[in-house]
N, C-alpha and C. Protein backbone atom coordinates (compact mmCIF):
# COMPACT_ATOMS: atom_id res chain seq x y z
N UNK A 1 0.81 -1.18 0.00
CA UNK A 1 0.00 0.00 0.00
C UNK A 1 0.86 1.25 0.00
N UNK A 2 1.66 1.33 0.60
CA UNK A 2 2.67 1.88 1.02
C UNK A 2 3.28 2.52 -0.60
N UNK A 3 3.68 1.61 -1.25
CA UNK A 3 4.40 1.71 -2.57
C UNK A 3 3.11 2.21 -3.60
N UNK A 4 2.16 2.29 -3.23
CA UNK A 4 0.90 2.19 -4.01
C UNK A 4 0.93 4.04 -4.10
N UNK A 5 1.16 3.72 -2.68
CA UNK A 5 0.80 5.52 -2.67
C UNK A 5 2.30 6.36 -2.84
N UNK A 6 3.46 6.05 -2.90
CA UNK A 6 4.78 6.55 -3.14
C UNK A 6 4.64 6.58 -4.70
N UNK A 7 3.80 5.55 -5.72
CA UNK A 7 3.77 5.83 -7.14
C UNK A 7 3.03 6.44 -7.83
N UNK A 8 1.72 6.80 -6.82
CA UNK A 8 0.69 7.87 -7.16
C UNK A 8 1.45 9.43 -6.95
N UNK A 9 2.42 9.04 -5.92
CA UNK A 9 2.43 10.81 -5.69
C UNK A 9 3.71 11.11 -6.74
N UNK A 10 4.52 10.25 -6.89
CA UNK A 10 5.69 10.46 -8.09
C UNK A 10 4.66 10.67 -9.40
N UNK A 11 3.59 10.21 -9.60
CA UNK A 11 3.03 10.62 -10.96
C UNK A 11 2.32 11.55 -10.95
N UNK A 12 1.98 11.87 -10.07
CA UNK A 12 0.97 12.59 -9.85
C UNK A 12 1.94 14.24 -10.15
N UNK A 13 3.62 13.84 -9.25
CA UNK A 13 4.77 15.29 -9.54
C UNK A 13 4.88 15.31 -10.49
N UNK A 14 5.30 14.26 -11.30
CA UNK A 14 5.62 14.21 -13.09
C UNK A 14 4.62 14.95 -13.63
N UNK A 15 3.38 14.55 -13.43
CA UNK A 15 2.05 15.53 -14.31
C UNK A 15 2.18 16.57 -14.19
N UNK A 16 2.19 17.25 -12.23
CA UNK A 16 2.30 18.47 -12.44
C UNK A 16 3.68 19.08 -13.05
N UNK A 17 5.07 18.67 -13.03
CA UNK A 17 6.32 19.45 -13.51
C UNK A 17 6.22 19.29 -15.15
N UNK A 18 5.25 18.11 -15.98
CA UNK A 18 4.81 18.50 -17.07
C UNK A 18 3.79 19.93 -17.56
N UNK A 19 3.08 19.79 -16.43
CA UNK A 19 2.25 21.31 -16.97
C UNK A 19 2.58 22.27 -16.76
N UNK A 20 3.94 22.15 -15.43
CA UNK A 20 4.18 23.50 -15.43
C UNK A 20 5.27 23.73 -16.49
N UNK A 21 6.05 22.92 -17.07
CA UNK A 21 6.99 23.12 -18.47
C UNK A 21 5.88 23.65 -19.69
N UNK A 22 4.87 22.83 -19.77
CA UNK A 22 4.05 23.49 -20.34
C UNK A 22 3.39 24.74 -20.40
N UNK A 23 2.86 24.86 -19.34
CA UNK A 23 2.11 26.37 -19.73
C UNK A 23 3.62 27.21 -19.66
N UNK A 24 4.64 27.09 -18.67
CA UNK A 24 5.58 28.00 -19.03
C UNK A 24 5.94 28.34 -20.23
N UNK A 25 6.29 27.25 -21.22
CA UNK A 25 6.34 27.58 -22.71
C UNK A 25 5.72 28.05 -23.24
N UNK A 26 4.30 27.63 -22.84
CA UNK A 26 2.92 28.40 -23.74
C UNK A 26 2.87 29.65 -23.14
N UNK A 27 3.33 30.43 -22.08
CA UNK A 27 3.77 32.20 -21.81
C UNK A 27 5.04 32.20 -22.46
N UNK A 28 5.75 31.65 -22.60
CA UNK A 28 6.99 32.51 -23.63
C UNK A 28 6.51 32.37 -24.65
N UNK A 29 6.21 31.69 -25.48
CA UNK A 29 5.57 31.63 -26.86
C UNK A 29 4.52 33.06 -26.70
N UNK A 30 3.62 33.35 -26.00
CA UNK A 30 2.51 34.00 -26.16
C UNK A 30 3.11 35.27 -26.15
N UNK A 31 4.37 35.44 -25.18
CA UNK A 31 4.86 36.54 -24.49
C UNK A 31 5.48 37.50 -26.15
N UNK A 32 6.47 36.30 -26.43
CA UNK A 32 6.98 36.67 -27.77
C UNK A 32 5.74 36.73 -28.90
N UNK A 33 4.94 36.38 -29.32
CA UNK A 33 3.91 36.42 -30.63
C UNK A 33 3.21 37.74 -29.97
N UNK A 34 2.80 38.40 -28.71
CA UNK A 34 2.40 39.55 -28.73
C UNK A 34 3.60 40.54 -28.81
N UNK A 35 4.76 40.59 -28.06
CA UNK A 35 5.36 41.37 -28.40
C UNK A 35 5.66 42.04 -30.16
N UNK A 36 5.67 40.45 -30.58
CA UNK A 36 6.23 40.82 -32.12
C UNK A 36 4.72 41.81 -32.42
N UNK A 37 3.84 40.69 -32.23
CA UNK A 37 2.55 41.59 -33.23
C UNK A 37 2.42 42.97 -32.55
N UNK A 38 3.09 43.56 -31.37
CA UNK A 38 2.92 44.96 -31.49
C UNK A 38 3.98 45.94 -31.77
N UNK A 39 5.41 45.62 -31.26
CA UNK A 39 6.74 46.14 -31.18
C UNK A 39 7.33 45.65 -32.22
N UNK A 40 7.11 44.81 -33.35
CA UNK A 40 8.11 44.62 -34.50
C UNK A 40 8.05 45.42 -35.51
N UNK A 41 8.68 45.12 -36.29
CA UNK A 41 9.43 46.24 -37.25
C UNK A 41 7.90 46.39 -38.34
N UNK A 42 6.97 45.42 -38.55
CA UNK A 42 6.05 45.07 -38.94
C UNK A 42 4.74 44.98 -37.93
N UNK A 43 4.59 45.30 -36.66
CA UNK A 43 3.33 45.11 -36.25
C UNK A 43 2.44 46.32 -36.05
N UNK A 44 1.61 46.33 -35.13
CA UNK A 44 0.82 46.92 -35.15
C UNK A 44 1.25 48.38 -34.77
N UNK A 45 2.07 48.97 -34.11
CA UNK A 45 2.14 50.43 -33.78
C UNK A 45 2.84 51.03 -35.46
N UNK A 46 3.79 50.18 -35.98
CA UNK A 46 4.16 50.69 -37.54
C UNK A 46 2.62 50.59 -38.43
N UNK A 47 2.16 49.91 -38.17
CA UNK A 47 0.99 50.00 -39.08
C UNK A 47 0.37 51.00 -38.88
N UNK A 48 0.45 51.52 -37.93
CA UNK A 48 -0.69 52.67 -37.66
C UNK A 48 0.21 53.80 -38.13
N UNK A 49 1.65 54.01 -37.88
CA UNK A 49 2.48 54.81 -38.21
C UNK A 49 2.00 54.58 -39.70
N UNK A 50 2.39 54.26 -40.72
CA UNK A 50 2.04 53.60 -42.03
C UNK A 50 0.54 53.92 -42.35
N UNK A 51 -0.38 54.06 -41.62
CA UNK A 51 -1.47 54.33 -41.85
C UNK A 51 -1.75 55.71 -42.16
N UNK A 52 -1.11 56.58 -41.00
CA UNK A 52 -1.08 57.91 -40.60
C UNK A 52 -0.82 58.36 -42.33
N UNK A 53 0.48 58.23 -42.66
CA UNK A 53 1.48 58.50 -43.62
C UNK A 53 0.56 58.18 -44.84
N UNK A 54 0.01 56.95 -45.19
CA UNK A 54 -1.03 57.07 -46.36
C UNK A 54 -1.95 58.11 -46.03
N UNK A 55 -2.47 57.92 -45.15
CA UNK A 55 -3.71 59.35 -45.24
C UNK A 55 -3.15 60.76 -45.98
N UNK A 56 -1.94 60.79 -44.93
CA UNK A 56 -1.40 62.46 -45.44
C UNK A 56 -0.63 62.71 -46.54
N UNK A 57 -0.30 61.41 -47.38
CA UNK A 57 -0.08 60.94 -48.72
C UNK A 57 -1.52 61.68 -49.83
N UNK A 58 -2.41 61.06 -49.26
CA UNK A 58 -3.06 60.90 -50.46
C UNK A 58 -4.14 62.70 -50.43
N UNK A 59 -3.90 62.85 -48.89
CA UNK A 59 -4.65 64.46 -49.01
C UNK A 59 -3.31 65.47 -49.53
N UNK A 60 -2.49 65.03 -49.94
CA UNK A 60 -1.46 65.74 -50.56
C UNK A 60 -1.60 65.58 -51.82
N UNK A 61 -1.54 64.24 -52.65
CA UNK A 61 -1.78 64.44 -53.54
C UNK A 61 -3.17 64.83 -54.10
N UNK A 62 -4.44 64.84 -53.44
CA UNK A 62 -5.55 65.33 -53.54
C UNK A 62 -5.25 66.88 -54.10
N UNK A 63 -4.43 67.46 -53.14
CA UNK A 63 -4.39 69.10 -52.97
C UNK A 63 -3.17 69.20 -54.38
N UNK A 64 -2.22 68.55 -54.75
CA UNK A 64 -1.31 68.75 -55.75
C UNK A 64 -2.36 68.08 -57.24
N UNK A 65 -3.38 67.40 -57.18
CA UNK A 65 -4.38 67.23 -58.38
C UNK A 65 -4.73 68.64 -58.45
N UNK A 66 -5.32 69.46 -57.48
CA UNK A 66 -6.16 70.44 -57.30
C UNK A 66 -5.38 71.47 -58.17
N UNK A 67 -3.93 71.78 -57.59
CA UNK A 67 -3.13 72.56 -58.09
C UNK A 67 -2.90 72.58 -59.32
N UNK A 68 -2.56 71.09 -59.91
CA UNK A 68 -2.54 71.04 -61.40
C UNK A 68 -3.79 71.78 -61.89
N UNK A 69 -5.13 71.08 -61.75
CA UNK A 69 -6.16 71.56 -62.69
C UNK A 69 -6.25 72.79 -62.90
N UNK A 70 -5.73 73.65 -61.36
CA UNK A 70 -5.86 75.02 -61.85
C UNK A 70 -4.86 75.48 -62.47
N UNK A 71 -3.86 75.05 -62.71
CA UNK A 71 -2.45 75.69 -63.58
C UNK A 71 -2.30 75.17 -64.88
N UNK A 72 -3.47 74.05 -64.79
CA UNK A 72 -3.69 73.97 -66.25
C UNK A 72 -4.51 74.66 -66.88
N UNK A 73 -6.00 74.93 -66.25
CA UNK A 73 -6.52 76.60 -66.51
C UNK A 73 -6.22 77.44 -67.12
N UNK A 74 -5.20 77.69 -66.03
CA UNK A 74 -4.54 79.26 -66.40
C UNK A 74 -3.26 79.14 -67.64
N UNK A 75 -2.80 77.43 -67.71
CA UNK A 75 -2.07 77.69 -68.90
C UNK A 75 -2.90 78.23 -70.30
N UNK A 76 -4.03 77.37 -70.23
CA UNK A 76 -5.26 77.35 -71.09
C UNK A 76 -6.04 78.71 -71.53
N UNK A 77 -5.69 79.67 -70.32
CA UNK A 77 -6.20 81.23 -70.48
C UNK A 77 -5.12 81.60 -70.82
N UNK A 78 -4.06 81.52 -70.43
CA UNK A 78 -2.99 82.08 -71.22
C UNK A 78 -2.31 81.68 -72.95
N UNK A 79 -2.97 80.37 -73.15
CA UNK A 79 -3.11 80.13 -74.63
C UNK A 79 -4.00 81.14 -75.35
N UNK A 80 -5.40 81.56 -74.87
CA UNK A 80 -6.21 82.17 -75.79
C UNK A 80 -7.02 82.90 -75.42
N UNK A 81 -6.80 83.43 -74.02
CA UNK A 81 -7.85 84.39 -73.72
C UNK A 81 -6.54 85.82 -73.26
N UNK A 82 -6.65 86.93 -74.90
CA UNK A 82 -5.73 88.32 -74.75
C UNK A 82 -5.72 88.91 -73.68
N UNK A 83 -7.04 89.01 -72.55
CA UNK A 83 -6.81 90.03 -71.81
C UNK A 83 -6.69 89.54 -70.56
N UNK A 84 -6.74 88.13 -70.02
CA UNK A 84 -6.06 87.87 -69.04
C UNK A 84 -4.61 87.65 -69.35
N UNK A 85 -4.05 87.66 -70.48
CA UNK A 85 -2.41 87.64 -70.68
C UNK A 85 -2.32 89.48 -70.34
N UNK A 86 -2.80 90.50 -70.60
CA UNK A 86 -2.48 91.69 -70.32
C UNK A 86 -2.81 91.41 -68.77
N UNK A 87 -3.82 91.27 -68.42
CA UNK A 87 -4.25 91.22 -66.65
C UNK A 87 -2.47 90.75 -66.13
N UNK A 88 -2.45 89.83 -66.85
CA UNK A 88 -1.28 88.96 -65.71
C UNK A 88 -0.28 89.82 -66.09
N UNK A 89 0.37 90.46 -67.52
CA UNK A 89 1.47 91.05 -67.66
C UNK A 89 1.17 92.39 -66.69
N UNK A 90 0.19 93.00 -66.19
CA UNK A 90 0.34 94.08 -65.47
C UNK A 90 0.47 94.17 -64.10
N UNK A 91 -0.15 92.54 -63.51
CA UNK A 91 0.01 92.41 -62.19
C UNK A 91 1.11 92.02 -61.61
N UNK A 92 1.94 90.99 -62.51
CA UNK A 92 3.19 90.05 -61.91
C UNK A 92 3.99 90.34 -62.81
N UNK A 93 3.96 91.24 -63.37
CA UNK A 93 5.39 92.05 -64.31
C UNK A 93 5.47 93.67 -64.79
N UNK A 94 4.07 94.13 -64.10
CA UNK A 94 4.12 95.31 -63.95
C UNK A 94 5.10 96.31 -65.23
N UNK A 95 3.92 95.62 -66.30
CA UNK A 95 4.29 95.93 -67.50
C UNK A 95 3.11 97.11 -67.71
N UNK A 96 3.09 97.96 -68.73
CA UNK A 96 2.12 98.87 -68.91
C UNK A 96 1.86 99.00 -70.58
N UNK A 97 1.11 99.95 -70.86
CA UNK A 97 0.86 100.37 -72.48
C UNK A 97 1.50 101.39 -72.47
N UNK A 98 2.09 101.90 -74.00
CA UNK A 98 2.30 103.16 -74.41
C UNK A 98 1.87 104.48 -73.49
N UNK A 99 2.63 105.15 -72.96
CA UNK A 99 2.17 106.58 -72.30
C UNK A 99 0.99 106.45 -70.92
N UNK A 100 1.66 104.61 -70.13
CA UNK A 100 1.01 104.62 -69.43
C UNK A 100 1.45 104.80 -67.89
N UNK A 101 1.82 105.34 -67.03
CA UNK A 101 2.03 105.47 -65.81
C UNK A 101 1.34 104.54 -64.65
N UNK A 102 3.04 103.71 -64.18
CA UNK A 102 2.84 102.83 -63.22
C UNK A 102 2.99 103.34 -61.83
N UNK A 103 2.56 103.32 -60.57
CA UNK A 103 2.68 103.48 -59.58
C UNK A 103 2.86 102.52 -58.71
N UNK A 104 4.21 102.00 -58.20
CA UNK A 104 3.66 100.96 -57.31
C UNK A 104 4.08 101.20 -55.58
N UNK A 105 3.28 100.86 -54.61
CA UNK A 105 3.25 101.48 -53.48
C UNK A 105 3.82 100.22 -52.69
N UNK A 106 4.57 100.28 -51.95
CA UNK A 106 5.32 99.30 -50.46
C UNK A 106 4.19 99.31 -49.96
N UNK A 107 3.75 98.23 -49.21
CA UNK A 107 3.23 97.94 -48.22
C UNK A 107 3.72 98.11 -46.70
């Protein structure tokens, strides 16, 4: 009886120093697969970094579409419409006509 119960309690230690090897591994494993999925070079805080950066990507190029269309406009008025080519030669080159007097004042 004696031996009965000395081989229950040796198996009974083996089981438990198996589970505790076990779940110990299964927290380093877990420990490492969250770390990576948040702190790696690829997880989740770069993604959001990466996320940020597309957004302010694409409202940039939103605003540089914008810019084109209008400078293509104005190339387009400056192909064929005469008197916004005089408008612009008098504002941003402060060009004038024959016997015309420019004044320009400092701010």
């Amino acid at each position: 009886m004696y031996t009965n119960n000395l081989l229950r309690r040796q198996v009974y230690n083996e089981k438990k120093k198996r589970n505790l090897v076990f779940y110990t591994i299964l927290v380093i494993v877990s420990v490492y697969l969250l770390w990576s999925l948040v702190f790696d070079e690829n997880g989740l805080i770069r993604y959001y970094e990466l996320k940020e950066k597309k957004s302010a990507l694409i409202k940039e190029i939103a605003s540089l579409n914008n810019e084109t269309s209008r400078l293509q406009e104005e190339v387009e008025l400056l192909k064929k419409d005469p008197f916004y080519i005089e408008k612009k030669a008098r504002e941003e080159l402060n060009m004038s006509k024959p016997d015309e007097y420019i004044f320009l004042f400092e701010k």
